[in-house]
Protein backbone atom coordinates (compact mmCIF):
# COMPACT_ATOMS: atom_id res chain seq x y z
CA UNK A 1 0.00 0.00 0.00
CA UNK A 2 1.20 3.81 -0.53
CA UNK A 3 2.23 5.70 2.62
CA UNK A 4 0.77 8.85 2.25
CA UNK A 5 3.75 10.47 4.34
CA UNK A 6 6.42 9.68 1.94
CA UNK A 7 6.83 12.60 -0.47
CA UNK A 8 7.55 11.45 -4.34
CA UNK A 9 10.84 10.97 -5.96
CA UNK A 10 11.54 14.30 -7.42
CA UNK A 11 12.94 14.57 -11.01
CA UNK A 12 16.59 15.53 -10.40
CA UNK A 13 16.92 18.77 -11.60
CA UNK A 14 20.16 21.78 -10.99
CA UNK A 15 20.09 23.91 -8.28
CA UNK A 16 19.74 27.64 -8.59
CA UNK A 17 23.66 27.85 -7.48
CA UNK A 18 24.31 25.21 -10.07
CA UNK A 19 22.91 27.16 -12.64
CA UNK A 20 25.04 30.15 -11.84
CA UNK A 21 28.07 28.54 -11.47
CA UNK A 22 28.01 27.26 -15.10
CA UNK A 23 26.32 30.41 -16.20
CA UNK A 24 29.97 32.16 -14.81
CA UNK A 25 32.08 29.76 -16.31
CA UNK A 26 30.40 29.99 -19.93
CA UNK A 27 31.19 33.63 -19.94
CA UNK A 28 34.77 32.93 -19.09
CA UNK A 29 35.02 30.35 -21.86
CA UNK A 30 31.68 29.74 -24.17
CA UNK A 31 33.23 26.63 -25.61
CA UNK A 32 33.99 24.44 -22.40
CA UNK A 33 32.23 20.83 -23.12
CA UNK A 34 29.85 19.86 -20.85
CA UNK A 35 31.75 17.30 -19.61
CA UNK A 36 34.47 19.48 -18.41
CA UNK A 37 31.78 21.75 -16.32
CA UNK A 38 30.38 18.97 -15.08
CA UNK A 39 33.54 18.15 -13.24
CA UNK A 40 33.59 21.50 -12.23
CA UNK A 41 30.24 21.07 -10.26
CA UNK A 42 30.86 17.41 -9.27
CA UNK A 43 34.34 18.39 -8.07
CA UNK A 44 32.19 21.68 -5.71
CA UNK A 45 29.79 19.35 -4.25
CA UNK A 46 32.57 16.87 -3.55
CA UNK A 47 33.71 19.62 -1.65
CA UNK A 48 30.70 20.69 0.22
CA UNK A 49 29.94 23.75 -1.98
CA UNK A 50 26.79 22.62 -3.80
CA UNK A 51 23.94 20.77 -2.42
CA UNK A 52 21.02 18.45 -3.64
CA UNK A 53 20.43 15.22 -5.28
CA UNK A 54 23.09 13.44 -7.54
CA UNK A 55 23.94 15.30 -10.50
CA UNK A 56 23.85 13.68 -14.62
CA UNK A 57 25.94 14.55 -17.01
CA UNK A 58 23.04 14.79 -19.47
CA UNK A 59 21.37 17.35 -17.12
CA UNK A 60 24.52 19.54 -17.66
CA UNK A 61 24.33 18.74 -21.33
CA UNK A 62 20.78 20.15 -21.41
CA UNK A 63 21.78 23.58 -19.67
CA UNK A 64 24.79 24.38 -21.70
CA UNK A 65 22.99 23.72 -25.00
CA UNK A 66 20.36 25.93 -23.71
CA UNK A 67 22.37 28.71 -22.66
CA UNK A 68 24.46 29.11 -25.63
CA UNK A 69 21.22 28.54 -27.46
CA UNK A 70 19.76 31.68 -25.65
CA UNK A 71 23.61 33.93 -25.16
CA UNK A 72 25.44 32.54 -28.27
CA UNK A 73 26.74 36.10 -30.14
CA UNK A 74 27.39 34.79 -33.76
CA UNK A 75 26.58 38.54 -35.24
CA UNK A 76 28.69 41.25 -36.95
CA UNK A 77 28.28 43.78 -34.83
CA UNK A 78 30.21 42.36 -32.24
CA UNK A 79 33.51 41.97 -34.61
CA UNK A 80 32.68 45.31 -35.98
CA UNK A 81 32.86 46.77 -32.37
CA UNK A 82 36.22 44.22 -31.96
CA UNK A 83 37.64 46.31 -34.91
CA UNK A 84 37.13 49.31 -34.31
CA UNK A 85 38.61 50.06 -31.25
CA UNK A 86 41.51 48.61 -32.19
CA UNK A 87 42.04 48.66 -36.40
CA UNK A 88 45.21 50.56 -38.15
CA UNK A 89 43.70 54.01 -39.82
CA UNK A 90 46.94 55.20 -41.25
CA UNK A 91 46.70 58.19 -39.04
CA UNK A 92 50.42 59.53 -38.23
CA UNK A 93 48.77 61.12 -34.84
CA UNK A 94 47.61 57.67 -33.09
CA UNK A 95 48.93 56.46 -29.58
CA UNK A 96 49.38 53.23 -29.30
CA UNK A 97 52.08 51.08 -27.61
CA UNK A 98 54.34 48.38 -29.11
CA UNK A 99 52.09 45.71 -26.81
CA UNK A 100 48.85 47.31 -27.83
CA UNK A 101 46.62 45.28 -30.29
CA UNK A 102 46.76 46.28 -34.23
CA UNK A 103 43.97 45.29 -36.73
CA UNK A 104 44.01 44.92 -40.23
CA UNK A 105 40.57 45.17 -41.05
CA UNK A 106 38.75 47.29 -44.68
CA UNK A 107 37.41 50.40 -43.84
CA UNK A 108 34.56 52.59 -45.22
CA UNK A 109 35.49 54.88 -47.81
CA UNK A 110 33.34 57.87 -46.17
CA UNK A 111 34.07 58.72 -42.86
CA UNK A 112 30.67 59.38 -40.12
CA UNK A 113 29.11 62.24 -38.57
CA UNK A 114 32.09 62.13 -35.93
CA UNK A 115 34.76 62.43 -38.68
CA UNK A 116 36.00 58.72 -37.86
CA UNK A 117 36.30 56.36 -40.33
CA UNK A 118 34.24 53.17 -40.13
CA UNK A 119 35.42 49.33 -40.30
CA UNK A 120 34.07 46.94 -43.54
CA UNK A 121 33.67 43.51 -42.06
CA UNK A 122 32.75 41.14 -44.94
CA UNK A 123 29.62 38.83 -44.23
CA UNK A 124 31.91 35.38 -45.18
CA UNK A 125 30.53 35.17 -48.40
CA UNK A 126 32.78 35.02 -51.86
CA UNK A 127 32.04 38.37 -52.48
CA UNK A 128 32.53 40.12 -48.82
CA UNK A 129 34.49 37.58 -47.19
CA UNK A 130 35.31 38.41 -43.83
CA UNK A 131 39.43 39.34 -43.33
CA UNK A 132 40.80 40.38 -40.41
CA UNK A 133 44.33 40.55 -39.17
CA UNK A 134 45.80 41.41 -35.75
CA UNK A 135 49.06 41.61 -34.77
CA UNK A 136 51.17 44.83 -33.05
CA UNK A 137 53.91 47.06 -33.78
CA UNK A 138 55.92 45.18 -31.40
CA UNK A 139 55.72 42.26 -33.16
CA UNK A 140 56.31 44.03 -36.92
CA UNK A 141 59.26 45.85 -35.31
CA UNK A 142 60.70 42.12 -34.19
CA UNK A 143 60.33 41.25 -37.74
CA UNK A 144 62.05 44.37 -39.25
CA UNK A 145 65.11 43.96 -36.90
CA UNK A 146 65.57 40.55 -38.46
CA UNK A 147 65.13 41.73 -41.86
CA UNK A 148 67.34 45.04 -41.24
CA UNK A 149 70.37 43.05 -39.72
CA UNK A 150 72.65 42.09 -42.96
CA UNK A 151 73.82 39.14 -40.21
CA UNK A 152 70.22 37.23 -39.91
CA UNK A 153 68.23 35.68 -42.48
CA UNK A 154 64.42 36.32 -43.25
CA UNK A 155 62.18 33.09 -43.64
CA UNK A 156 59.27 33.86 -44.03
CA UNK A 157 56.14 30.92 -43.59
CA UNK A 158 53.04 30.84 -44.60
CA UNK A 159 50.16 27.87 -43.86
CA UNK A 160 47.19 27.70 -42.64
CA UNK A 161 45.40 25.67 -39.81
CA UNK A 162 41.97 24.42 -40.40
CA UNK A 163 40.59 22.93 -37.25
CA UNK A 164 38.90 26.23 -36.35
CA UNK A 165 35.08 27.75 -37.67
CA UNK A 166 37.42 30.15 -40.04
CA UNK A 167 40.65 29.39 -41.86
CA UNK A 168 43.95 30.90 -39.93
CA UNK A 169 47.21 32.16 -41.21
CA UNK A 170 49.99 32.45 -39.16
CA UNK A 171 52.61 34.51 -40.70
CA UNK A 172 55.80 34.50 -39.11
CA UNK A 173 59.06 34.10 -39.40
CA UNK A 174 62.22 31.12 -37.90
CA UNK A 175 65.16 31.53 -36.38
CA UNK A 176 68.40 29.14 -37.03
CA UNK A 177 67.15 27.19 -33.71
CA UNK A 178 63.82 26.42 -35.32
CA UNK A 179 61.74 28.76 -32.88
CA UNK A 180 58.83 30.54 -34.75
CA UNK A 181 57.96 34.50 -33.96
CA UNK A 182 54.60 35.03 -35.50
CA UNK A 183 54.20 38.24 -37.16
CA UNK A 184 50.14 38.19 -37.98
CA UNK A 185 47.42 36.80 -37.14
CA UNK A 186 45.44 36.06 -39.84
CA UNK A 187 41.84 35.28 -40.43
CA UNK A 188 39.77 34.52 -43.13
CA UNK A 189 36.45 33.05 -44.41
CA UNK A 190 38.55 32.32 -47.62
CA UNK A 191 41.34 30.66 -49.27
CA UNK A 192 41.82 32.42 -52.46
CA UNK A 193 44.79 33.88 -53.72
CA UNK A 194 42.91 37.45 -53.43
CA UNK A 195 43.03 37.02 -49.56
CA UNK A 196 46.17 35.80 -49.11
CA UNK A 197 46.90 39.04 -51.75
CA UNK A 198 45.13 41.49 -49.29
CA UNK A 199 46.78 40.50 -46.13
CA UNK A 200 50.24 40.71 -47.53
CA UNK A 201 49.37 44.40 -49.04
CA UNK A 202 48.49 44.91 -45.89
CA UNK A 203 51.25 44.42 -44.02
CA UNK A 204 53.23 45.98 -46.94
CA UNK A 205 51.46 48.67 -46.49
CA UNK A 206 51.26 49.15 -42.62
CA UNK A 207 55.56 48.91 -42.83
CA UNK A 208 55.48 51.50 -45.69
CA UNK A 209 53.59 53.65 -44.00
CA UNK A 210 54.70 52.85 -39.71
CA UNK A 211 57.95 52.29 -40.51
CA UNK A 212 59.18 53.49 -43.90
CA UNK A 213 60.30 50.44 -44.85
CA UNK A 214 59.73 47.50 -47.31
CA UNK A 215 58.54 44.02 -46.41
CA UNK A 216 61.14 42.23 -48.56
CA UNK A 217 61.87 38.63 -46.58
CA UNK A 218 64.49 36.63 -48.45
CA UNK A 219 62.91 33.49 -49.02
CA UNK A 220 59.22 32.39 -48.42
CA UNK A 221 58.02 29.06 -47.33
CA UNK A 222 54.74 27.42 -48.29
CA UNK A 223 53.30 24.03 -49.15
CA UNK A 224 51.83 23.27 -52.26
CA UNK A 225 48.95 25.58 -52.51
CA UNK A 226 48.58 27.73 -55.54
CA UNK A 227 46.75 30.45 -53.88
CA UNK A 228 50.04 30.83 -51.43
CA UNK A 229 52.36 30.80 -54.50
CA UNK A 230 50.38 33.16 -56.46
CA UNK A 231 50.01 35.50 -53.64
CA UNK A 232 53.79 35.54 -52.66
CA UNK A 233 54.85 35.93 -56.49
CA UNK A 234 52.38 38.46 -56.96
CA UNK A 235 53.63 40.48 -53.27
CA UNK A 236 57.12 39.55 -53.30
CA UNK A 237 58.98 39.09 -56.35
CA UNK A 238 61.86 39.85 -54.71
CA UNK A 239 61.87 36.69 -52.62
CA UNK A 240 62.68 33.03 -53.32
CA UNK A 241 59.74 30.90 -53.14
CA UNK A 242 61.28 27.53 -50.94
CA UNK A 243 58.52 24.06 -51.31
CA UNK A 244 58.51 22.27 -47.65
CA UNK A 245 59.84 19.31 -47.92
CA UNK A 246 57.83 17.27 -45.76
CA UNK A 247 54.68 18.01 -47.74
CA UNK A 248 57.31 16.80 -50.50
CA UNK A 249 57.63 13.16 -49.14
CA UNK A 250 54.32 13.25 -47.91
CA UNK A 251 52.85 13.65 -51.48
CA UNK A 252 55.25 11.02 -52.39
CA UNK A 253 54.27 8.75 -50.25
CA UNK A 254 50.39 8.80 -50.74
CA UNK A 255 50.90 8.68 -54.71
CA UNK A 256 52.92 5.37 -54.58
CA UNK A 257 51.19 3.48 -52.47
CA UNK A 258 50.15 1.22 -55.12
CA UNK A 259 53.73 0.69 -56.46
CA UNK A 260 55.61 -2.06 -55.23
CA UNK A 261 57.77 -1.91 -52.33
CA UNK A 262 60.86 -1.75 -54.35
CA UNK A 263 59.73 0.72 -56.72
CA UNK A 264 58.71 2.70 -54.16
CA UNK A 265 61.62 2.62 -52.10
CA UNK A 266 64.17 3.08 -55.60
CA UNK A 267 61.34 6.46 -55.90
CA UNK A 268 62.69 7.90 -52.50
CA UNK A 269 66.18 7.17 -52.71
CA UNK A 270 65.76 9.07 -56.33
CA UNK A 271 64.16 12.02 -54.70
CA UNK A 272 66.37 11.61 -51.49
CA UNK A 273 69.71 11.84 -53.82
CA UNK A 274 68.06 15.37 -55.18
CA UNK A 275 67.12 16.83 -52.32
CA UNK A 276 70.97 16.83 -50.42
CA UNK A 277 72.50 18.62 -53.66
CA UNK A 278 74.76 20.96 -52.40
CA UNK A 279 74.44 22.97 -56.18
CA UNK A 280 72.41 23.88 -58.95
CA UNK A 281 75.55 22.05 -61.17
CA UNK A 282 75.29 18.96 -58.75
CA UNK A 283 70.99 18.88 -59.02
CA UNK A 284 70.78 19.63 -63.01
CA UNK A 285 73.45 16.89 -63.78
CA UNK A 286 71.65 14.17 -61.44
CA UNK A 287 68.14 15.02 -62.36
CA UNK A 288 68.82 14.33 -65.69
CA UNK A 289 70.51 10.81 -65.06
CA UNK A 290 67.66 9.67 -62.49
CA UNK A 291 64.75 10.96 -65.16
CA UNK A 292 66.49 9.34 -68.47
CA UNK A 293 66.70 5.64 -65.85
CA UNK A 294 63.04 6.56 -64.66
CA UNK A 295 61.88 6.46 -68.62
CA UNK A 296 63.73 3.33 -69.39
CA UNK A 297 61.15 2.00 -67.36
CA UNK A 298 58.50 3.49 -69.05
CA UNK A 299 57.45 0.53 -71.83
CA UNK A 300 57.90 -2.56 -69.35
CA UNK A 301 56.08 -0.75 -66.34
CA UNK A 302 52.84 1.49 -67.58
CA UNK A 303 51.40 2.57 -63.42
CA UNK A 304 55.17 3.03 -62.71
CA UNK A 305 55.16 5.68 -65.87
CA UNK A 306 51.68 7.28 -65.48
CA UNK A 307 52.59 8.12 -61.13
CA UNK A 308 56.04 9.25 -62.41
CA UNK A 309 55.05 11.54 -64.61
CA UNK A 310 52.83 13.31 -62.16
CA UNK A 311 55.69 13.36 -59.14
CA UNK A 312 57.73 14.78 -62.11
CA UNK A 313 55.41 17.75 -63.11
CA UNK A 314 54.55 18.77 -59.51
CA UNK A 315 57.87 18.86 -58.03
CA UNK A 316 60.67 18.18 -60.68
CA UNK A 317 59.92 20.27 -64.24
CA UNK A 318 56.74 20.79 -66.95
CA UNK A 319 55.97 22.16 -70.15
CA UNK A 320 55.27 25.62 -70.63
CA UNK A 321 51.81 26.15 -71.68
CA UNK A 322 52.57 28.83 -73.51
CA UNK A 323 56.28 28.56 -75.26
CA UNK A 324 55.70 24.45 -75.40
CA UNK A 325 59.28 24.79 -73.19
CA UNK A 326 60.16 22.10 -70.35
CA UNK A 327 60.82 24.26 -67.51
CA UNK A 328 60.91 24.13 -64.03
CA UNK A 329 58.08 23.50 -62.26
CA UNK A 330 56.04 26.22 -59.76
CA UNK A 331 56.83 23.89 -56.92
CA UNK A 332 60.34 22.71 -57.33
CA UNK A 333 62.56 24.53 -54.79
CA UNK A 334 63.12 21.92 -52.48
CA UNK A 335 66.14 20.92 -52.69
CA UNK A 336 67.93 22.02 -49.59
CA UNK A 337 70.68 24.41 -51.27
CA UNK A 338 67.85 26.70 -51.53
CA UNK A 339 67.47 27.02 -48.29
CA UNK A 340 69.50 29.38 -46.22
CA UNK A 341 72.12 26.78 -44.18
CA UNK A 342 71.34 26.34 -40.40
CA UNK A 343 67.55 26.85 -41.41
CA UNK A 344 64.42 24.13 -41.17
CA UNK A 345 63.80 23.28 -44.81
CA UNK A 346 60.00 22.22 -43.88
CA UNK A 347 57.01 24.34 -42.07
CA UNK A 348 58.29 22.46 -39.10
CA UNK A 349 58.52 25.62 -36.89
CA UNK A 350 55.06 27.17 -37.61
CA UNK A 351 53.45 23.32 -37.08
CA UNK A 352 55.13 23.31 -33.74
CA UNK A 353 53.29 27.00 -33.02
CA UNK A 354 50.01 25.40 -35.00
CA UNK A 355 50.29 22.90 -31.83
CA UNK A 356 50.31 25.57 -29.19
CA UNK A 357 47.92 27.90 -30.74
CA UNK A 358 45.26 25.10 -31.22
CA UNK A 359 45.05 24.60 -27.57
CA UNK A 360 43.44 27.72 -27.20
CA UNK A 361 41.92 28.22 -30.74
CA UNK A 362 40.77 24.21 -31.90
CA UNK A 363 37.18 24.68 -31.64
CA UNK A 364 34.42 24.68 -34.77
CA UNK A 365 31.81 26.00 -32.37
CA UNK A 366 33.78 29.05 -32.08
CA UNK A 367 31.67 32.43 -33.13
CA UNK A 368 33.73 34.51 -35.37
CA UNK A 369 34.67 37.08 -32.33
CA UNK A 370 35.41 34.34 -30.07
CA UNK A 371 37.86 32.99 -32.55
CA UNK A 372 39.26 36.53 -33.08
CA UNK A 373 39.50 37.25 -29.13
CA UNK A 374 41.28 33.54 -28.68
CA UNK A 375 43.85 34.41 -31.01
CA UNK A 376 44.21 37.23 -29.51
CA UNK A 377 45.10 35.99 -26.33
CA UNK A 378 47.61 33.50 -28.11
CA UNK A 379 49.57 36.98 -29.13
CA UNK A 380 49.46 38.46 -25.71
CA UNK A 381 50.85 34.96 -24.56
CA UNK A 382 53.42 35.04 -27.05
CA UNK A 383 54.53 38.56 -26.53
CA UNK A 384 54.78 38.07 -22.75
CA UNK A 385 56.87 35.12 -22.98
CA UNK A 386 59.36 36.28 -25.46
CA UNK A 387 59.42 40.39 -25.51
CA UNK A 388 60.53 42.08 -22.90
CA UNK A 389 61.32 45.43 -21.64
CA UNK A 390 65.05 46.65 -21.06
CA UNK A 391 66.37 49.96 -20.37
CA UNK A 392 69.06 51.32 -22.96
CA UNK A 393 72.14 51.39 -20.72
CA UNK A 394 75.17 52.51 -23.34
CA UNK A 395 76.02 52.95 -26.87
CA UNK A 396 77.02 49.60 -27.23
CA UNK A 397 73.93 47.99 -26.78
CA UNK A 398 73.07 45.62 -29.29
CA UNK A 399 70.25 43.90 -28.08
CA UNK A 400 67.30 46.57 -28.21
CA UNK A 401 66.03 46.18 -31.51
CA UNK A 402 63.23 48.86 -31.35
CA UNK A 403 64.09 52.75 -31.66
CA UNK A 404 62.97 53.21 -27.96
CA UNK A 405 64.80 50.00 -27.18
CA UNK A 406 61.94 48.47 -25.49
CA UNK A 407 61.95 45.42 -27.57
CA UNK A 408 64.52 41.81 -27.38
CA UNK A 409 64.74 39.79 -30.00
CA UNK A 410 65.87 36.44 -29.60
CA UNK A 411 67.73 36.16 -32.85
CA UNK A 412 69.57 39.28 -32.24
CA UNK A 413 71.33 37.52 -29.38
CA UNK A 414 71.88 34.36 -31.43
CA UNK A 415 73.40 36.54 -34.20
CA UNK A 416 75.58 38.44 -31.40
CA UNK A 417 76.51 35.12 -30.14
CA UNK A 418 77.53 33.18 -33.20
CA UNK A 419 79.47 36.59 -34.23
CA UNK A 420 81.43 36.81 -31.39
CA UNK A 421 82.31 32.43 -31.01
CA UNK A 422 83.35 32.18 -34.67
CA UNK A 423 85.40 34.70 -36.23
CA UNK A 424 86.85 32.23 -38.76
CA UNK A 425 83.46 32.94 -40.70
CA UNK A 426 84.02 34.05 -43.92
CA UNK A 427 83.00 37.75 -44.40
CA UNK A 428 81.93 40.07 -47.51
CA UNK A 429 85.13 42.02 -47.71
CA UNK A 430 83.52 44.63 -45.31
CA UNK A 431 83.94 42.46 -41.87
CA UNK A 432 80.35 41.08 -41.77
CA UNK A 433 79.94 37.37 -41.82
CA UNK A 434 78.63 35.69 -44.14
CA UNK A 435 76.28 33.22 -42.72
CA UNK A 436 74.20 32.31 -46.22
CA UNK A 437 75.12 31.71 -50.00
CA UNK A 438 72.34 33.34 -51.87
CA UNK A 439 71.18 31.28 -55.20
């Protein structure tokens, strides 16, 4: 029989503290999983802080969907707002410190009632795609001390990360020691060689006009993506467009797989025995011997000829289109004596930063200013760890590599050090080293 004093079970259900405790922590962070918060609350009523029945992970699962149902902010206006407190107007008379953050955002051609100018944020379509850059001068004046020193090297990479709700470029540059020091962070709804155009101009342009000076790296390193060649041919002619040679062997590797084991292996030695030429002489006069073997081949071994012939006219030499000449091909500057020596030859050191910066940024259920204020943060963190201030003491003083000297650059210390432990270094007949044979 029922006892009539015995209240009913009670659907389980969060507590009014509950609700604001996970209500708090999705405003610090609006992609947490709900598994993560609901440690959070199992670990506070472990403790004594919450009270009430046991708590299910599926009721947390209900009240986060819910709330970022009800406070997600996917709209324009609040990048718009992101912008422009913060975007580059050309304007000789603005105040803004080396750490301060620097977009590169459009702007409206007309300014508003105030006299300011307004920011153009695309909608993410193909024809208003949504670009937006930010960076600082601190970072840009890292960069030009690299480029300005006749002693260092400028490698320039460019990639992008995809595990995000918007494509990301990180543009930076290596030092000999393989660390990476981004320049700008770059987002995009696209991947066309027009955006990877307009954020290049734009930094061009921001040095031109900051800095009066011209962003000129000596070589630039991409994979094989013709939007990133077109863009750095089209920005930089100046600079020598290096292939990474990972993405090398890794196209290698997925195009043979139905080759036999031998053939395979006689395909990387081939490529192997190119890549370590020390010369132009030494590559030309091997290339030739290892393609004339390959097309002995040719008659007895058809899939061997047909997969050969494509690893050929992506990385090795093509015809011309137009003159009907064998040339080389867009993507064949791997070979390592293209590279400046001490240098990765792969993307290596912006994939190592692509695995820090996606443990704040690797998220698809990122809003478009949640992405923007996450990377962000990962150039504040970046900044903090490896700029610092220092106060100009003398003369001599060679590692403040801003005009104020606020700035240290890493490399500039490397350079100093590898200057002052080898002076058998061969030099240019004015004292400086020499520490690269340009090709």
């Amino acid at each position: 029989m029922e006892n009539p004093a015995v209240d009913s079970p009670r659907n389980a259900s969060l507590a009014v503290e509950m609700k604001q405790y996970l209500e708090a922590k999705l405003s610090e962070d609006s992609t947490l999983f709900p598994y993560i918060l609901f440690s959070f609350v199992c670990e506070k009523s472990k403790d004594g802080v919450f009270w009430g029945p046991p708590l299910t992970q599926e009721l947390v699962q209900i009240y986060v969907k819910r709330c970022r149902t009800k406070h997600r902010d996917d709209t324009v206006k609040s990048v718009i707002d992101f912008c422009r407190a913060n975007f580059y107007n050309g304007q000789s008379s603005e105040t803004r410190s080396s750490t301060d953050l620097l977009i590169f955002c459009d702007i409206e051609e007309d300014v508003d009632n105030n006299g300011h100018y307004s920011t153009s944020i695309g909608d993410g379509s193909d024809n208003q795609p949504l670009r937006v850059g930010l960076t600082s001068y601190g970072l840009l004046e890292v960069y030009l001390a690299v480029q300005c020193d006749p002693r260092a090297t400028t490698v320039l990479h460019v990639d992008n990360t995809v595990n995000t709700s918007y494509l990301v470029f990180i543009l930076g540059i290596s030092d000999p020691s393989g660390i990476y020091f981004p320049m700008v962070y770059y987002c995009s709804s696209q991947r066309r060689t027009q955006d990877i155009v307009w954020c290049l101009a734009f930094i061009k342009r921001v040095l031109r006009e900051r800095f009066a000076a011209t962003f000129s790296p000596n070589f630039v390193m991409t994979d094989a993506d013709d939007a990133q060649y077109n863009a750095s041919v089209d920005q930089l002619p100046t600079s020598c467009i290096l292939m990474c040679w990972f993405h090398v062997s890794q196209n290698i590797k997925d195009k043979t797989q139905s080759l036999p084991t031998i053939t395979r292996k006689m395909i990387f030695r081939d490529f192997n025995t190119l890549g370590f030429c020390t010369s132009m002489r030494e590559y030309r006069t091997k290339k030739d011997s290892i393609l004339s073997c390959w097309s002995s081949y040719y008659n007895d071994f058809p899939r061997f000829k047909k997969i050969a012939k494509q690893l050929i006219t992506q990385w090795i030499q093509c015809i011309n289109p137009v003159t009907r000449h064998l040339e080389d091909s867009r993507f064949s500057k791997w070979q390592f004596f293209h590279s400046p020596p001490g240098y990765a030859v792969t993307n290596s050191p912006l994939e190592q930063y692509h695995k820090i910066l996606k443990i704040i940024t690797n998220t698809v259920r990122a809003t478009p200013i949640e992405l923007l204020q996450r990377l962000d943060r990962c150039r504040v963190a970046f900044e903090s760890r490896n700029l610092r201030s220092q106060v100009v003491g003398n003369d001599d003083s060679e590692s403040c590599v801003s005009s104020c000297g606020e700035v240290v650059l890493r490399n500039r210390k490397i350079a100093r050090v590898l200057l002052h432990t080898a002076p058998e270094l061969p030099t240019n007949g004015g004292g400086t080293p020499i520490f690269r044979e340009v090709t």
